[in-house]
N, C-alpha and C. Protein backbone atom coordinates (compact mmCIF):
# COMPACT_ATOMS: atom_id res chain seq x y z
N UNK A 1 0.83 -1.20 0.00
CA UNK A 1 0.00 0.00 0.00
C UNK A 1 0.87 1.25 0.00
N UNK A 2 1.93 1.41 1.12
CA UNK A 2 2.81 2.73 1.10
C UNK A 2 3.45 2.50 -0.83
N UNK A 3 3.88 1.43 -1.13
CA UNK A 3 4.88 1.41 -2.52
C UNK A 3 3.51 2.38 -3.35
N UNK A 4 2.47 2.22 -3.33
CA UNK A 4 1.20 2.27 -4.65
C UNK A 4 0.98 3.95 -4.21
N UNK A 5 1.29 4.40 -2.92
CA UNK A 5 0.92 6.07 -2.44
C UNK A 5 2.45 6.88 -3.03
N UNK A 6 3.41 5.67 -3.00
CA UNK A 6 4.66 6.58 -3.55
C UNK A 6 4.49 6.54 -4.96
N UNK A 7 4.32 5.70 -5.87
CA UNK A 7 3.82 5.57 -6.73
C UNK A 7 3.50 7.17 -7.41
N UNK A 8 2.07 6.95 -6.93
CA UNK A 8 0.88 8.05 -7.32
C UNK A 8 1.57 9.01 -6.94
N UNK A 9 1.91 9.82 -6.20
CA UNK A 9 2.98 11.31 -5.55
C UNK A 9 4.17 11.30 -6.68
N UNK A 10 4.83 10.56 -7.17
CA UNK A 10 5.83 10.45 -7.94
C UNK A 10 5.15 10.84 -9.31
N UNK A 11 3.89 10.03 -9.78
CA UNK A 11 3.60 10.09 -10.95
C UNK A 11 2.90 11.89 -10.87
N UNK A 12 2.20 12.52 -9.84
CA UNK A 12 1.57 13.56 -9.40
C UNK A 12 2.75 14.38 -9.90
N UNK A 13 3.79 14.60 -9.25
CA UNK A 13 5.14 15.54 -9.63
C UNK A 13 5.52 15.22 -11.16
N UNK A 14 5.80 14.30 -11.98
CA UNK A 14 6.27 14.47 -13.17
C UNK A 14 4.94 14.62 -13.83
N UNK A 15 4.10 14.49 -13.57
CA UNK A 15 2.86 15.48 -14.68
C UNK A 15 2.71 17.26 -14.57
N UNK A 16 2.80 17.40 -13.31
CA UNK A 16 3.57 18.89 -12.89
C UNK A 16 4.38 19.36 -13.45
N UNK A 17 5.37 18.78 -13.05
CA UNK A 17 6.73 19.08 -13.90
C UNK A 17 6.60 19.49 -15.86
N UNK A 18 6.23 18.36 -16.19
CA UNK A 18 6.10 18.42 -17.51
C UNK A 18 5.13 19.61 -17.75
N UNK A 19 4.09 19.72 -17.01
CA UNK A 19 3.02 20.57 -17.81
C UNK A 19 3.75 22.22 -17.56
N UNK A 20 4.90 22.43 -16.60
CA UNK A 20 5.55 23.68 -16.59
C UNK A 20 6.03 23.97 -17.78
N UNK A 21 6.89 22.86 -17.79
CA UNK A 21 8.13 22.80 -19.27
C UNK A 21 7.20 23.49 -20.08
N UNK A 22 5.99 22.89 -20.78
CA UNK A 22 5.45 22.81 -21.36
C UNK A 22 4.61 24.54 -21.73
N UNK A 23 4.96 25.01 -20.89
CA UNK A 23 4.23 26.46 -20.32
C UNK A 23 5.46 27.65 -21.00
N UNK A 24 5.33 28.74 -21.33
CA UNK A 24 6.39 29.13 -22.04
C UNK A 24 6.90 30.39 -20.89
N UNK A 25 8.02 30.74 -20.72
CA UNK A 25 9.13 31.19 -19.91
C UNK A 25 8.27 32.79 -20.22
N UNK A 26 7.75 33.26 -19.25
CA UNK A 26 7.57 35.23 -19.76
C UNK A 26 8.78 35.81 -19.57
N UNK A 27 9.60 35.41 -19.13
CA UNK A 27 11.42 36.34 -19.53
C UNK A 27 12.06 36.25 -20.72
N UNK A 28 11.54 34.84 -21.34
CA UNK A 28 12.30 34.44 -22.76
C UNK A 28 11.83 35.41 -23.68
N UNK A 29 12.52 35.20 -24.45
CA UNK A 29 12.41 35.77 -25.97
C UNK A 29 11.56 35.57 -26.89
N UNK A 30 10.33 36.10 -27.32
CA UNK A 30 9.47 35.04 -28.08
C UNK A 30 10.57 34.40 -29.03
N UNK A 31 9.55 33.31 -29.40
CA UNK A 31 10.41 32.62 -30.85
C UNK A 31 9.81 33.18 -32.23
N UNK A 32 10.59 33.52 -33.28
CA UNK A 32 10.22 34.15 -34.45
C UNK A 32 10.08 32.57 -35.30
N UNK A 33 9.09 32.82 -36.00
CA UNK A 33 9.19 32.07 -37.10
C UNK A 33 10.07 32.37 -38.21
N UNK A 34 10.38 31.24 -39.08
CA UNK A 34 10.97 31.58 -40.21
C UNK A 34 10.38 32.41 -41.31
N UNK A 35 10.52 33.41 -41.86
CA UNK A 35 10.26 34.41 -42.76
C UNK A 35 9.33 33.03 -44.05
N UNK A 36 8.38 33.56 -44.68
CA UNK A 36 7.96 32.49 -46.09
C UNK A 36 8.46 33.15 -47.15
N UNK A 37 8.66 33.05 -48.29
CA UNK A 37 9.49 33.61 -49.32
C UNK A 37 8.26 32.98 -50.78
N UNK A 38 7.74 34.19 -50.90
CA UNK A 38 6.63 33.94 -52.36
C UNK A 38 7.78 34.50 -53.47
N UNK A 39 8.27 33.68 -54.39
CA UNK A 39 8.41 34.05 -55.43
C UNK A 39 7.95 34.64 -56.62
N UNK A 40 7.56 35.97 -57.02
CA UNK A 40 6.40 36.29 -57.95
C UNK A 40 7.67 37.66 -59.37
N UNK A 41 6.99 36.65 -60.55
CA UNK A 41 7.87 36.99 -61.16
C UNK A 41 9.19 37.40 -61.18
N UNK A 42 10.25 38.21 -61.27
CA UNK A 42 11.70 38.04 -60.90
C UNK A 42 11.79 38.87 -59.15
N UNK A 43 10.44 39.31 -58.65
CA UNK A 43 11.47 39.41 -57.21
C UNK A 43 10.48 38.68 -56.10
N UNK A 44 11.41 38.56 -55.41
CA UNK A 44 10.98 37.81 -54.32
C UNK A 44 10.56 38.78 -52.93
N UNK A 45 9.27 38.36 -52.35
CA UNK A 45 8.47 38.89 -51.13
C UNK A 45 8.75 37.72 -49.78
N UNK A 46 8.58 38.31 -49.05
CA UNK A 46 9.38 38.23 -47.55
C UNK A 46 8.07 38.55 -46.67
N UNK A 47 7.29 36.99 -46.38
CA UNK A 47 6.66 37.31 -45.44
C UNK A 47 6.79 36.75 -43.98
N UNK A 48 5.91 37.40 -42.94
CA UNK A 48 6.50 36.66 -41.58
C UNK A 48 5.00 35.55 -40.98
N UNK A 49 5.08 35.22 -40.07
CA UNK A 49 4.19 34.59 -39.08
C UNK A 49 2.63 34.36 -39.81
N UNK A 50 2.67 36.27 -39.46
CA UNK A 50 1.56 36.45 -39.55
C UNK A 50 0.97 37.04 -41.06
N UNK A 51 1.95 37.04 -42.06
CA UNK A 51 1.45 37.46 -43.05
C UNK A 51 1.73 38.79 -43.53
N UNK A 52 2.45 39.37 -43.04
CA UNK A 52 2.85 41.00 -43.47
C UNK A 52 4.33 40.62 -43.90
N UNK A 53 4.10 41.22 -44.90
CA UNK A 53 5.14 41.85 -45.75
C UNK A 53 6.73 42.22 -45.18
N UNK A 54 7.74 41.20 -45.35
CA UNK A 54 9.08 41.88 -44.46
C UNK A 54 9.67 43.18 -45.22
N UNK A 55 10.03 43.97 -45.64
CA UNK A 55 10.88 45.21 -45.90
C UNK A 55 11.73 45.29 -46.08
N UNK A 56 12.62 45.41 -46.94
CA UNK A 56 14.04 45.54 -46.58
C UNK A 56 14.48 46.85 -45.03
N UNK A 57 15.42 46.90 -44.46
CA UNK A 57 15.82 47.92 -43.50
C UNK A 57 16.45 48.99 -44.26
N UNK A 58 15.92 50.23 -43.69
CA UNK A 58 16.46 51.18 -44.11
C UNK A 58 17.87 51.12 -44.52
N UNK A 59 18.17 51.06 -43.09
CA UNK A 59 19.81 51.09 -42.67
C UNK A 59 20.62 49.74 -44.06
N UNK A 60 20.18 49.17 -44.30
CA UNK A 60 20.57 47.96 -45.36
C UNK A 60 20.84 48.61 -46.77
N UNK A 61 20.22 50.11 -47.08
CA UNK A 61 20.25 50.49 -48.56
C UNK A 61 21.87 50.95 -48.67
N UNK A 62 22.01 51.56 -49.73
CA UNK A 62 23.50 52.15 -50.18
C UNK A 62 23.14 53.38 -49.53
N UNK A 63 24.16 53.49 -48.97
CA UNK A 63 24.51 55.26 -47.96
C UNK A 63 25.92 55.96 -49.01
N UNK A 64 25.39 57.20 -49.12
CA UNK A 64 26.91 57.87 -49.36
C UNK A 64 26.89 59.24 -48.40
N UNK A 65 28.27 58.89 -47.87
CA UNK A 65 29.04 59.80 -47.06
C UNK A 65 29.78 60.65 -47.31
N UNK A 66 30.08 61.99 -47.54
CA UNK A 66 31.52 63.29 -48.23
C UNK A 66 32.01 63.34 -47.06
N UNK A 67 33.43 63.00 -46.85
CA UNK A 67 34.29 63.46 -46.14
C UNK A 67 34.50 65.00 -46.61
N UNK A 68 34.44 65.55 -45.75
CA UNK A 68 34.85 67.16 -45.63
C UNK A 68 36.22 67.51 -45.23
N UNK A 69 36.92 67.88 -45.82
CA UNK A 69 38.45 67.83 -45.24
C UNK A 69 38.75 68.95 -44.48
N UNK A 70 39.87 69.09 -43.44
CA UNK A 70 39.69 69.74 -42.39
C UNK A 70 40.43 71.29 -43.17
N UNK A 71 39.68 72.46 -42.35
CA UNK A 71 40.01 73.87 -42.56
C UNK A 71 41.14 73.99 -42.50
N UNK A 72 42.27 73.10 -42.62
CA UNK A 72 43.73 73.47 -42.66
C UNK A 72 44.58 72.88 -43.67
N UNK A 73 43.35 72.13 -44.34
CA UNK A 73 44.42 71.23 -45.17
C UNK A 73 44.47 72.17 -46.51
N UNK A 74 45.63 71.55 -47.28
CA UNK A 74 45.67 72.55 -48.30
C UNK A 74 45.33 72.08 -49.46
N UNK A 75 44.73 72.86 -50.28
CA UNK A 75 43.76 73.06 -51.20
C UNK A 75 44.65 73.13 -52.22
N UNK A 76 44.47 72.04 -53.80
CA UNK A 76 45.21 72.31 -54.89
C UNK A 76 43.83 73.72 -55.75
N UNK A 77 45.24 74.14 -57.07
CA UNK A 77 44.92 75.36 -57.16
C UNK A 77 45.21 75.50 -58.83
N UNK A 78 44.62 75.55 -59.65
CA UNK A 78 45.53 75.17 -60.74
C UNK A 78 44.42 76.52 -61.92
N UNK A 79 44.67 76.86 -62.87
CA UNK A 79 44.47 77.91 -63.46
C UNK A 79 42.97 77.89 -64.32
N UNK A 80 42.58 78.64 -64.04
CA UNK A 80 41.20 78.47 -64.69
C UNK A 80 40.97 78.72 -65.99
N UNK A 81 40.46 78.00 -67.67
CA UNK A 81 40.39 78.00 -68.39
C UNK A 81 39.25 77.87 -69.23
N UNK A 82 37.87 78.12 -68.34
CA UNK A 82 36.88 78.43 -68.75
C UNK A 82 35.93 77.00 -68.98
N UNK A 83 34.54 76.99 -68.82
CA UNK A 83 33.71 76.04 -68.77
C UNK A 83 33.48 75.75 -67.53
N UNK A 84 32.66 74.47 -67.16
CA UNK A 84 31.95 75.01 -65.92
C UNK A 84 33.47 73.31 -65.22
N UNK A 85 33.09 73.71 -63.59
CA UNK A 85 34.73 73.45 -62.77
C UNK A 85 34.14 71.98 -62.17
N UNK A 86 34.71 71.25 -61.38
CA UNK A 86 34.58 70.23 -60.69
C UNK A 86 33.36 70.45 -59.71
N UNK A 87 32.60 69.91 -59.34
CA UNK A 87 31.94 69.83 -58.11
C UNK A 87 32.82 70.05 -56.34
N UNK A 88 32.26 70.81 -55.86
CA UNK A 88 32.84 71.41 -54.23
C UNK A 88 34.57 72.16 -54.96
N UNK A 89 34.43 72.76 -55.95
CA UNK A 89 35.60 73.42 -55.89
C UNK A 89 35.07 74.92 -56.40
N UNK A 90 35.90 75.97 -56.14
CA UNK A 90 35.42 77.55 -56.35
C UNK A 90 36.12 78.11 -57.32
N UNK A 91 35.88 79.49 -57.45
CA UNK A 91 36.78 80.17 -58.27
C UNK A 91 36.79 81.22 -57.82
N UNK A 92 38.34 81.61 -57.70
CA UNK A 92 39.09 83.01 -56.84
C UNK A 92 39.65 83.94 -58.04
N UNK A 93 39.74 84.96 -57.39
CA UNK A 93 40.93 85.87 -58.11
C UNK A 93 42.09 86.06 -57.15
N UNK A 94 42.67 85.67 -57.57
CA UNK A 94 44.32 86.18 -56.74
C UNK A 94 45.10 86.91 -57.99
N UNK A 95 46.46 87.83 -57.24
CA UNK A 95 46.90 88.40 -57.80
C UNK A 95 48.07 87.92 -58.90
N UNK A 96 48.01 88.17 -59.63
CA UNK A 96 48.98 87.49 -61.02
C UNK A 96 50.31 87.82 -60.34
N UNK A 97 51.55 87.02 -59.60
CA UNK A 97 52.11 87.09 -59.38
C UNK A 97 53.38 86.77 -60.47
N UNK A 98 52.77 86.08 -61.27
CA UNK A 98 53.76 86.10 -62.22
C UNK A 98 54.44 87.60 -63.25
N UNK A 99 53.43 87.90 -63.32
CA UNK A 99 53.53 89.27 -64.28
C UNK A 99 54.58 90.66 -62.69
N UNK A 100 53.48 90.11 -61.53
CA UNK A 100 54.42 91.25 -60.91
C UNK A 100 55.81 90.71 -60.21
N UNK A 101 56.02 89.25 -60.10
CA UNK A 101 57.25 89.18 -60.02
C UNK A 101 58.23 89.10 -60.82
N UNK A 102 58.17 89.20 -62.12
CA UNK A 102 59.13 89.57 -63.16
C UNK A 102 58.92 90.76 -63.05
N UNK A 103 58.38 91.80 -62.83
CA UNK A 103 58.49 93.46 -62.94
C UNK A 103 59.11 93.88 -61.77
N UNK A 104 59.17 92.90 -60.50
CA UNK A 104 59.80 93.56 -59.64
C UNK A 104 61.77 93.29 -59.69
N UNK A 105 62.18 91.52 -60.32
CA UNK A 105 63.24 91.20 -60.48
C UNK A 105 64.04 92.58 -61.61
N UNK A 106 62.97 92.44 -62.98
CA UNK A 106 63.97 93.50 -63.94
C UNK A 106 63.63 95.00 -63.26
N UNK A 107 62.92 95.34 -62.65
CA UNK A 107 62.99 96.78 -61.89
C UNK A 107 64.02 97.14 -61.01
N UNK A 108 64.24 96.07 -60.44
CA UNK A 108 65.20 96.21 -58.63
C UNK A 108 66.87 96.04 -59.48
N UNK A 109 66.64 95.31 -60.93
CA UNK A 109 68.50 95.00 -61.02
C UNK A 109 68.60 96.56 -62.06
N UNK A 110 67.85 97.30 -62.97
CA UNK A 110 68.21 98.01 -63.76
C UNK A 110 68.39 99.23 -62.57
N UNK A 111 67.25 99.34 -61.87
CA UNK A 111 67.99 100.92 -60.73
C UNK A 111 68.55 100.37 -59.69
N UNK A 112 69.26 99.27 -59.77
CA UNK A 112 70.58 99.03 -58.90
C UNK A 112 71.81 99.19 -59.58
N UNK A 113 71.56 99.20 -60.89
CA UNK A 113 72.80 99.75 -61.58
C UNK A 113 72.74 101.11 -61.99
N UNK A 114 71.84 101.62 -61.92
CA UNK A 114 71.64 103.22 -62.23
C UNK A 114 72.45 103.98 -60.74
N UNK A 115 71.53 102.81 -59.72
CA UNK A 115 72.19 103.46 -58.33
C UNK A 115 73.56 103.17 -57.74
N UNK A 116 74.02 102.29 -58.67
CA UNK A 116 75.84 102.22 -58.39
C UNK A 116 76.95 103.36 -59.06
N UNK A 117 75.65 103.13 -60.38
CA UNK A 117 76.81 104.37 -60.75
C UNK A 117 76.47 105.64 -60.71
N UNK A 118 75.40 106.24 -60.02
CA UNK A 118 75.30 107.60 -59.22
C UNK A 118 76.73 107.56 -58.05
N UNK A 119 76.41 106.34 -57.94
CA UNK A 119 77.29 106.80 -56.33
C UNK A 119 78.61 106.31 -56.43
N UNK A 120 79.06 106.27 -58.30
CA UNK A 120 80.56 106.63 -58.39
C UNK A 120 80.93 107.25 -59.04
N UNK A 121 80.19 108.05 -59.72
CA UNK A 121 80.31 109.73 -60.38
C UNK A 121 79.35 110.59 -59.66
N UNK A 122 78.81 110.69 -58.67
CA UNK A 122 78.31 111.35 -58.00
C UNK A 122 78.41 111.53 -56.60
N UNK A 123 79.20 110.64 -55.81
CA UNK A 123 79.25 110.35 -54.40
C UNK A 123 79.52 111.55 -52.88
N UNK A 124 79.67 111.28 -52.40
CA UNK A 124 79.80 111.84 -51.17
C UNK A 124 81.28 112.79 -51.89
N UNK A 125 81.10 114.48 -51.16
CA UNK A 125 82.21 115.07 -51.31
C UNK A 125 82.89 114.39 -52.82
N UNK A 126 82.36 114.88 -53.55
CA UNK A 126 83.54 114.70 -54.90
C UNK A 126 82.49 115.87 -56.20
N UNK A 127 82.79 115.88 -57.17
CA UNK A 127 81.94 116.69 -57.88
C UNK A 127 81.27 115.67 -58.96
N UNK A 128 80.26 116.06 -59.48
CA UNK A 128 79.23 114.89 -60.20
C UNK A 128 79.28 115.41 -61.42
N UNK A 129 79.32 114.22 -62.49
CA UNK A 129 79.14 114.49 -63.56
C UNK A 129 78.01 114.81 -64.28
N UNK A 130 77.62 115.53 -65.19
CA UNK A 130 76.59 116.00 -65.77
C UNK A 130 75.40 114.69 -65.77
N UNK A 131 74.72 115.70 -65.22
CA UNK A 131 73.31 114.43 -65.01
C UNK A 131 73.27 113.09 -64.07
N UNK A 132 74.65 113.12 -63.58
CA UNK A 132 74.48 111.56 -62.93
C UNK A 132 74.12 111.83 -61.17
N UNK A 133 73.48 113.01 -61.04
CA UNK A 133 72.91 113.15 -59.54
C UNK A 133 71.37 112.61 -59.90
N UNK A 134 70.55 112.93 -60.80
CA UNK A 134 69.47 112.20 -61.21
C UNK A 134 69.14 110.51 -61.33
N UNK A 135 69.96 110.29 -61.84
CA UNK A 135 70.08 108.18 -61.30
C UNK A 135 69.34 108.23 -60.35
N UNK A 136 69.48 108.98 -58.71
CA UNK A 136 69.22 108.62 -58.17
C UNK A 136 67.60 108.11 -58.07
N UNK A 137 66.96 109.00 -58.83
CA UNK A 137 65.53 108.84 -59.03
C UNK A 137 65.05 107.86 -59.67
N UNK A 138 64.26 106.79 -58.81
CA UNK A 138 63.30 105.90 -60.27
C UNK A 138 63.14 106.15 -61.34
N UNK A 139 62.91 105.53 -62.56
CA UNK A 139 61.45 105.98 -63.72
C UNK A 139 61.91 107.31 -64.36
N UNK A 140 62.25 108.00 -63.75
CA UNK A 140 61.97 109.63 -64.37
C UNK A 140 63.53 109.72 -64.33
N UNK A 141 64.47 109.70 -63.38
CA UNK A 141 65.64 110.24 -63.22
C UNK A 141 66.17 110.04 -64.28
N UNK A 142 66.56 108.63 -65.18
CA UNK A 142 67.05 108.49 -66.44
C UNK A 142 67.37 109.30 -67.41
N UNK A 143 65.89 109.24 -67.74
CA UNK A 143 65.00 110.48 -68.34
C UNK A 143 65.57 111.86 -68.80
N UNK A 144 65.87 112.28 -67.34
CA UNK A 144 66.39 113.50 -67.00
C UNK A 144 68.52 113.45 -67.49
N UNK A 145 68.50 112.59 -66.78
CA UNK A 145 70.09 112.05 -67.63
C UNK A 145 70.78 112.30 -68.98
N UNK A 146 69.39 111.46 -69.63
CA UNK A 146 69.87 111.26 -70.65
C UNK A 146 69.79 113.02 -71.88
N UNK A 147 68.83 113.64 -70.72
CA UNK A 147 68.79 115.47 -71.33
C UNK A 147 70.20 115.49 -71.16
N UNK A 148 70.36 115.67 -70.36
CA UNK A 148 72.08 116.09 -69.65
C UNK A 148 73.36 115.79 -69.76
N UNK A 149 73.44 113.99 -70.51
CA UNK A 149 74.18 113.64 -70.41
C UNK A 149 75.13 114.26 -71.62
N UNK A 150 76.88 114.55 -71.93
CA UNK A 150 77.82 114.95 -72.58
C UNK A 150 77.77 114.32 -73.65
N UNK A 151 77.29 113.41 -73.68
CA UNK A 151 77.97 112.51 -75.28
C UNK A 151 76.44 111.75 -75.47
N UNK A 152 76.47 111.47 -76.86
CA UNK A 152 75.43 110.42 -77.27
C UNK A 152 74.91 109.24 -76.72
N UNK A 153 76.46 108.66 -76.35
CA UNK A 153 76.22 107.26 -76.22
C UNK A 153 75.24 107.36 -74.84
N UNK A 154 76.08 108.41 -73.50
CA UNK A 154 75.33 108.18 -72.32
C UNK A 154 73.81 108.76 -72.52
N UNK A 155 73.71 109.30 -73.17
CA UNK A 155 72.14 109.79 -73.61
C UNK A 155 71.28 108.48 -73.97
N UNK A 156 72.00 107.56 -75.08
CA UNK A 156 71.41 106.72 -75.09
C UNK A 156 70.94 105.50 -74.20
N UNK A 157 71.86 105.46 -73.49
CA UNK A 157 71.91 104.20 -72.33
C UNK A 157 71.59 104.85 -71.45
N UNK A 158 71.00 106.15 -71.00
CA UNK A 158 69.90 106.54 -69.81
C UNK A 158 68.66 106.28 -70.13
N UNK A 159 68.20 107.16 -71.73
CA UNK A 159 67.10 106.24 -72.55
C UNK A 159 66.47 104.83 -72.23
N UNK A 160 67.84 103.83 -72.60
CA UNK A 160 66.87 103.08 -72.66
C UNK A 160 66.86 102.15 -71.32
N UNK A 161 67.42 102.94 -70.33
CA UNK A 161 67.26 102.37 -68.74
C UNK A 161 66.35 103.33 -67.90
N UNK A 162 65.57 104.58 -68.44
CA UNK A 162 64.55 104.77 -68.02
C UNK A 162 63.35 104.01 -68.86
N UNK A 163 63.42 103.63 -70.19
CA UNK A 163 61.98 102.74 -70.50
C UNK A 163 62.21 100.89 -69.60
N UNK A 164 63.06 101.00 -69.43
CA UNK A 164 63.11 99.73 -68.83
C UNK A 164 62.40 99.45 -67.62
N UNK A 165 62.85 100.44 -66.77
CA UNK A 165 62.51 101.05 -65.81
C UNK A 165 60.89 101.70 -65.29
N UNK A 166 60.79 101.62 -66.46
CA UNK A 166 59.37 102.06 -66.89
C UNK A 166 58.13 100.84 -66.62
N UNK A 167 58.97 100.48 -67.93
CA UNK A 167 57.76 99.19 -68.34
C UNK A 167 58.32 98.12 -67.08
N UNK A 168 59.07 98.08 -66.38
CA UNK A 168 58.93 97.21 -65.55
C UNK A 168 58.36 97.43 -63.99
N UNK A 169 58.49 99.03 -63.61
CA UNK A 169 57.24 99.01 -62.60
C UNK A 169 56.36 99.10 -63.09
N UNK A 170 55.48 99.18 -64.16
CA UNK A 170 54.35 99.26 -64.42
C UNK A 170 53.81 98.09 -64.36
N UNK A 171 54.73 96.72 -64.68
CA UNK A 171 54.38 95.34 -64.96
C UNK A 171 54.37 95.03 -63.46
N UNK A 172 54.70 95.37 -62.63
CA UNK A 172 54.39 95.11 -60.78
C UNK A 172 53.13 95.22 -60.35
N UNK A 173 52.45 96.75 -60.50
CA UNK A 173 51.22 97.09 -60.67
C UNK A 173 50.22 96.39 -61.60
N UNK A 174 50.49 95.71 -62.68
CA UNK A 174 49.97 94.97 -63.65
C UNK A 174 49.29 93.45 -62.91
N UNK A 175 49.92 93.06 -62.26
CA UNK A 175 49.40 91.92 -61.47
C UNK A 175 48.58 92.20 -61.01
N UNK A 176 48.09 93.46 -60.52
CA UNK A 176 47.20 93.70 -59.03
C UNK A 176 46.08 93.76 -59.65
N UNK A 177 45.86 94.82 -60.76
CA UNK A 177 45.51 95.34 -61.81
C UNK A 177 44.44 94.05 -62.57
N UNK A 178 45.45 93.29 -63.14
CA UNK A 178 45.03 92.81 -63.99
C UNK A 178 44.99 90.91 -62.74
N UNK A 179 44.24 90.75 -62.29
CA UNK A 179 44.71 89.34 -61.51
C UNK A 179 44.16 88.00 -62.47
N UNK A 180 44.48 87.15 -61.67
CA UNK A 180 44.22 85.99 -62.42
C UNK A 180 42.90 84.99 -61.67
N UNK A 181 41.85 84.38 -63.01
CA UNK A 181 41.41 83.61 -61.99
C UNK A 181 41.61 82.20 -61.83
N UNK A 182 41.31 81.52 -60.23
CA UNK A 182 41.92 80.05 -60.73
C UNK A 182 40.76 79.35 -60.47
N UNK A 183 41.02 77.94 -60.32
CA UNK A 183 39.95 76.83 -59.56
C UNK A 183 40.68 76.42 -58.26
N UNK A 184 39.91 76.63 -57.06
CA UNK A 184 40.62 76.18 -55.36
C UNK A 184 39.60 74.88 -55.57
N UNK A 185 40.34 73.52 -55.61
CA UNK A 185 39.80 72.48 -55.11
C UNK A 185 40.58 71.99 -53.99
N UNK A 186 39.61 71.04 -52.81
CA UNK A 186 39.75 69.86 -52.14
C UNK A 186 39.91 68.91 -52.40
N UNK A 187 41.17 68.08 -51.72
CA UNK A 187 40.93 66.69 -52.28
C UNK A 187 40.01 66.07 -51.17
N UNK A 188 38.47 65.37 -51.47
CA UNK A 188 37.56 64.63 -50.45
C UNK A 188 37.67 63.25 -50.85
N UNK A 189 36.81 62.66 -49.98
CA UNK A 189 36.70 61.43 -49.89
C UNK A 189 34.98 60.94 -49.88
N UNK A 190 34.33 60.25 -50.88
CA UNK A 190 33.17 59.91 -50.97
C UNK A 190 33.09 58.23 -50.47
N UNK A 191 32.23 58.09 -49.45
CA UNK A 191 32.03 56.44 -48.64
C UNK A 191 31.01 56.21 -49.38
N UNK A 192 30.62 54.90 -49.87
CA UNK A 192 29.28 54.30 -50.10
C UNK A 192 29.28 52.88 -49.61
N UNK A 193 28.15 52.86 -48.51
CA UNK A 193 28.29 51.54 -48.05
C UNK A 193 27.22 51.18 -48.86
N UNK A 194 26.82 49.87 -49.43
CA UNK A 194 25.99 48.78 -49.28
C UNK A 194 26.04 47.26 -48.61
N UNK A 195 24.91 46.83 -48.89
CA UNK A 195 24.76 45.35 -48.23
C UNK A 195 25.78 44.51 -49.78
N UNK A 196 25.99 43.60 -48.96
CA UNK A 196 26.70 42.72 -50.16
C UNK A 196 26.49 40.95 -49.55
N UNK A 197 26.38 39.87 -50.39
CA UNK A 197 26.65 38.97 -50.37
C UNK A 197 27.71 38.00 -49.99
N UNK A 198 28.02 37.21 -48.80
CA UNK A 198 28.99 36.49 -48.91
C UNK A 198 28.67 34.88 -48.39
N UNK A 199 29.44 34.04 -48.38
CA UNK A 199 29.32 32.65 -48.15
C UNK A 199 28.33 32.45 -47.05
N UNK A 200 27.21 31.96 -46.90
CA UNK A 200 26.96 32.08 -45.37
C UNK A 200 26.39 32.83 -44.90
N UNK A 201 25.83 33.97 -45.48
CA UNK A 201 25.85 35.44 -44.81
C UNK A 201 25.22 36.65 -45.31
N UNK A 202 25.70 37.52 -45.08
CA UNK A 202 25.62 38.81 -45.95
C UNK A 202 26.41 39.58 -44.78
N UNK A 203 26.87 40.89 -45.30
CA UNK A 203 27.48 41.91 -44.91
C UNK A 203 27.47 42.99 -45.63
N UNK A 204 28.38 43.80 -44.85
CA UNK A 204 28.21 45.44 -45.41
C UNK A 204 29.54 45.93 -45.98
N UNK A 205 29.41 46.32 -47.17
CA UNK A 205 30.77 46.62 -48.07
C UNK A 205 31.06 47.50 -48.32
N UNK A 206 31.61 48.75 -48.15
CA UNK A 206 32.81 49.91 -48.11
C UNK A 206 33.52 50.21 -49.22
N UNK A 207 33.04 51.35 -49.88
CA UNK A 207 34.10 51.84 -50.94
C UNK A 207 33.95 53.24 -50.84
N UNK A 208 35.47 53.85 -50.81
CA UNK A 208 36.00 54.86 -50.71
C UNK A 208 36.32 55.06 -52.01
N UNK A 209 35.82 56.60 -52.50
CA UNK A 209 35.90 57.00 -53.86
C UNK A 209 36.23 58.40 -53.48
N UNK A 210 37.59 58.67 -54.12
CA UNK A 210 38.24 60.10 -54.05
C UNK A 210 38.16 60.64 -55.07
N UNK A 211 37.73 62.12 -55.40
CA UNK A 211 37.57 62.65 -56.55
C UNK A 211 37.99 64.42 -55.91
């Protein structure tokens, strides 16, 4: 009689038992079903459980990203020749440095020789030769020289070291005057992620495109 009461208490607990198992956990996770997959003409629909429609995820499409490069980096610069320019690049005027740094090289060497030889026919305590106290002057002093000077020849070679003189500060001012325009580009960096395919899987694939 006690074996047939242990029995029954034993069999009482594993019907218990089981019917818990059997009971689903409210901490767990529901369980998802597997997605159904209708094939209809070339694309395929993605449904769930219950019949709605899966979506692709936003976050899953192709993204593109512009790297912006930082306010210090330096910017190529190259001459502008008309028609329309690259995308994220501008157009400046800066000053034609070419035109005024050749007007300042042949300006500074012709009245450095005008001004050497003032100040060895003309110098401190000694007496000056006709016209050569004028050298000292830019542009015009020549000019004045070559009124003055004794003989032909120096007439001529004040001549033509005041037009030199001339046309080459004028070509200094000519840059400012006349400037140039260019194209200021950045070099950036364009990201495009998409989803991609692999063994097993899928993932997300990365290409960096510099332009």
């Amino acid at each position: 009689m006690r074996f047939l009461a242990t029995t029954i208490i034993a069999a009482a607990t594993f019907a218990d038992v089981a019917a818990r198992a059997d009971e689903p956990d409210p901490g767990a996770a529901p369980k998802k079903e597997p997605p159904v997959v209708i094939v209809e003409g070339q694309r395929a629909r993605k449904y769930d459980a219950e019949g709605r429609e899966i979506t692709p995820d936003a976050r899953a499409q192709p993204r593109e990203q512009t790297y912006e490069p930082p306010s210090d980096s330096k910017p190529r610069v190259v001459p502008y020749e008309g028609g329309p320019i690259p995308k994220g690049a501008k157009l400046e005027t800066r000053v034609n440095w070419v035109i005024t740094g050749v007007g300042i090289g042949v300006f500074s060497g012709f009245y450095l020789t005008s001004l050497f030889y003032a100040l060895g026919t003309c110098g401190a305590m000694m007496a000056c030769r006709p016209g050569s106290e004028y050298l000292y002057i830019p542009v015009v002093g020549p000019f004045i020289t070559a009124g003055l000077a004794p003989t032909t020849g120096g007439a001529a070679l004040s001549v033509f070291d005041g037009v030199v003189q001339t046309v080459s500060f004028a070509m200094i001012f000519a840059g400012f005057v006349f400037p140039k325009t260019v194209v200021v580009m950045y070099d950036t960096a364009r990201l495009r992620a998409e989803p991609i395919h692999i063994p097993g899987g899928a993932g997300i694939g990365v290409t960096v495109e510099n332009f």
